[in-house]
C-alpha atoms as a PDB file:
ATOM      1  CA  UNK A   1      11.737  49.253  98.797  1.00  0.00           C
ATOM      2  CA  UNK A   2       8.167  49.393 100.494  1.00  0.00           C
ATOM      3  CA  UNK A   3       7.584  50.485 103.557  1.00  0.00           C
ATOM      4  CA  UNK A   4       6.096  47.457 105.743  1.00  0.00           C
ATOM      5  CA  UNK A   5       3.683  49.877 107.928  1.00  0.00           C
ATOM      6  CA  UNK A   6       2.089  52.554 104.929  1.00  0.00           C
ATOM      7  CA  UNK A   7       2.845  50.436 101.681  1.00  0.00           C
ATOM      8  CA  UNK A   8       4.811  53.153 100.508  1.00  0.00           C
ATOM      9  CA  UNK A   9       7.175  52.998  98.080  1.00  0.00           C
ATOM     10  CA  UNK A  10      10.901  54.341  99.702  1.00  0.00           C
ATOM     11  CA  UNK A  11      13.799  55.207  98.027  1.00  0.00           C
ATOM     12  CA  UNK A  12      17.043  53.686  99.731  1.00  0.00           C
ATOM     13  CA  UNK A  13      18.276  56.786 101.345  1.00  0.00           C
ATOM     14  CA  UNK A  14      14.602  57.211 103.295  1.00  0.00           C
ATOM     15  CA  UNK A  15      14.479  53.795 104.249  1.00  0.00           C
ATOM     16  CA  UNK A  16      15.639  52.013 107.532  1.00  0.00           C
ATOM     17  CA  UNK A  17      15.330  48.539 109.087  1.00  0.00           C
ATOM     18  CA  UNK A  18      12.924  47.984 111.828  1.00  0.00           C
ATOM     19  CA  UNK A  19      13.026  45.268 114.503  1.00  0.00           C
ATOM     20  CA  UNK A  20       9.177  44.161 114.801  1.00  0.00           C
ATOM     21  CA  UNK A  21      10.026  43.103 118.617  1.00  0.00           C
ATOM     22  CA  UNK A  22      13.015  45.406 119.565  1.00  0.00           C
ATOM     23  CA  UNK A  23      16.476  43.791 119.970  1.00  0.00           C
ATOM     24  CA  UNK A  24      16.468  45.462 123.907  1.00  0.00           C
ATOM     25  CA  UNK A  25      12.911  43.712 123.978  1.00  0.00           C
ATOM     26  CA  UNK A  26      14.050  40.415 123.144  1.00  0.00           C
ATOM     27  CA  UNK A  27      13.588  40.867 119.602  1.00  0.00           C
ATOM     28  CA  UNK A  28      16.549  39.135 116.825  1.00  0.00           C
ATOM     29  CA  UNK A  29      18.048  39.766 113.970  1.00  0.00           C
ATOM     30  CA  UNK A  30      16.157  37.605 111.857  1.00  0.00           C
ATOM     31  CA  UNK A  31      14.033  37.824 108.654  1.00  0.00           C
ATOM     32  CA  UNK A  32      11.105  37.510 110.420  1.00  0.00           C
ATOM     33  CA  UNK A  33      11.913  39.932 113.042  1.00  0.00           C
ATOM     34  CA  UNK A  34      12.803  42.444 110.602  1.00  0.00           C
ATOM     35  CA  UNK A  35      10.794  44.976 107.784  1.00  0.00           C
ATOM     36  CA  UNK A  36      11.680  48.332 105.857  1.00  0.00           C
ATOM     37  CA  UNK A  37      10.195  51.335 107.227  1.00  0.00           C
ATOM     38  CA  UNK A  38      10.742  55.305 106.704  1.00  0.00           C
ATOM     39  CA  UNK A  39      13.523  56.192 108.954  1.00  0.00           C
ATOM     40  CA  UNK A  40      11.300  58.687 110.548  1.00  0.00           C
ATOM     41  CA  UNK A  41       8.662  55.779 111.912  1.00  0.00           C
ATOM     42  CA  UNK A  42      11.764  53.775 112.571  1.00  0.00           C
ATOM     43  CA  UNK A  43      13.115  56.718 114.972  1.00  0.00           C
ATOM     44  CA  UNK A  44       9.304  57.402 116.429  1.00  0.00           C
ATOM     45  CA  UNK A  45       8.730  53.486 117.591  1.00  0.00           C
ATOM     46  CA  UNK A  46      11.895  53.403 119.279  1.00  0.00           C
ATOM     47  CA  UNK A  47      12.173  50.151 121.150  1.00  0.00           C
ATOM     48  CA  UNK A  48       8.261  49.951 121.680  1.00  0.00           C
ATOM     49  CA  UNK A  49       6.168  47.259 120.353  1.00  0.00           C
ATOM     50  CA  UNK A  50       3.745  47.971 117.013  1.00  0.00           C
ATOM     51  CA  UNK A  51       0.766  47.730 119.327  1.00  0.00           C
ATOM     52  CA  UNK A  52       1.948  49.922 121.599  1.00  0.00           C
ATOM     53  CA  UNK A  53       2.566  53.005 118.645  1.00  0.00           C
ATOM     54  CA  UNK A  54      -0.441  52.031 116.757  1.00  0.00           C
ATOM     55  CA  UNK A  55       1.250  50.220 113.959  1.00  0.00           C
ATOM     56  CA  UNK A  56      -0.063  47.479 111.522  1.00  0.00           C
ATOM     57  CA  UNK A  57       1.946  45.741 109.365  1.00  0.00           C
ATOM     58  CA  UNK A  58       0.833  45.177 105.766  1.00  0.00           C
ATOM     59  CA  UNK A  59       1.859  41.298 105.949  1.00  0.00           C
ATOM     60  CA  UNK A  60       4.483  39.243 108.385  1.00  0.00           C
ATOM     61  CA  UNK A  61       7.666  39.545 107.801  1.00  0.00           C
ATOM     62  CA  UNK A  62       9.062  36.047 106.687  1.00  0.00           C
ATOM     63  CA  UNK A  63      12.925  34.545 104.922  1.00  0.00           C
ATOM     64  CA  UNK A  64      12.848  34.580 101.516  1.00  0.00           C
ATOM     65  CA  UNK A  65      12.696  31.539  99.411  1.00  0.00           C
ATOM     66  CA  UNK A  66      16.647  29.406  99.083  1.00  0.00           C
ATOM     67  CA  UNK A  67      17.376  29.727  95.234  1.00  0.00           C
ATOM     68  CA  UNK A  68      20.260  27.966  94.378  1.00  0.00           C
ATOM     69  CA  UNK A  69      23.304  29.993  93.195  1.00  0.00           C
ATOM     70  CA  UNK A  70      23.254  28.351  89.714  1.00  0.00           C
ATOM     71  CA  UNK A  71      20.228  29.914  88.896  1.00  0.00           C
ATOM     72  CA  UNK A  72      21.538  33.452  89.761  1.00  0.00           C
ATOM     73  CA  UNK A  73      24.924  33.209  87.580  1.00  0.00           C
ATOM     74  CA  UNK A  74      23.802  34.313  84.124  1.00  0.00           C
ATOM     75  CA  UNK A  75      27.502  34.123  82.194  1.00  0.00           C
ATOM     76  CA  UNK A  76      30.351  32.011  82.923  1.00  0.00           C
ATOM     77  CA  UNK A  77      33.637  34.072  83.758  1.00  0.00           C
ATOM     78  CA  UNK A  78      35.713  31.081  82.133  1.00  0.00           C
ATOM     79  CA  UNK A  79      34.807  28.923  78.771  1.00  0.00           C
ATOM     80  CA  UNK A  80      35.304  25.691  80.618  1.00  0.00           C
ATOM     81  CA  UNK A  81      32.673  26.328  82.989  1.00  0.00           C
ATOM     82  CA  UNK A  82      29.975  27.478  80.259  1.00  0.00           C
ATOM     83  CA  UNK A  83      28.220  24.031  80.633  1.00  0.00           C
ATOM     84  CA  UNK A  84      27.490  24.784  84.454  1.00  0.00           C
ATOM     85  CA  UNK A  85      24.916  27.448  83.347  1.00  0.00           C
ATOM     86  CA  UNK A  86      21.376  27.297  83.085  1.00  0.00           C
ATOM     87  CA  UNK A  87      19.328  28.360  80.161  1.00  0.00           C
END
């Protein structure tokens, strides 16, 4: 996990979610809305905007690319469906 305002690297129990426009600002839960951050920024911004604390972010938050679910399933629980896979 990096953190989306220092480019640090976080481990998962120092790392929180951050809404880039707060939800009580309007702000959604969406991909792009959303970036990991060090709890302790997290808690500091509050519901403020980045501009507003003096944060950048390294690059825009955006959804990640749809990969189908075939290409994710390495082994096939059952013999009869070992033809589904991909190799």
């Amino acid at each position: 996990l990096i953190d989306q305002y220092s480019g640090e690297k976080l481990s998962r129990r120092d790392a929180n979610v951050d809404h880039v426009i707060p939800l009580s600002r309007g702000g959604k839960n969406t991909w792009e809305n959303m970036v990991t951050t060090k709890k302790r920024t997290n808690s500091q911004k509050g519901n403020k905007l980045n501009h507003e604390v003096g944060l950048r972010l390294i690059k825009q938050p955006k959804a990640p690319a749809e990969v189908p679910a075939i290409v994710t399933i390495k082994e096939a629980k059952h013999p009869h469906h070992a033809h589904f896979i991909l190799r």
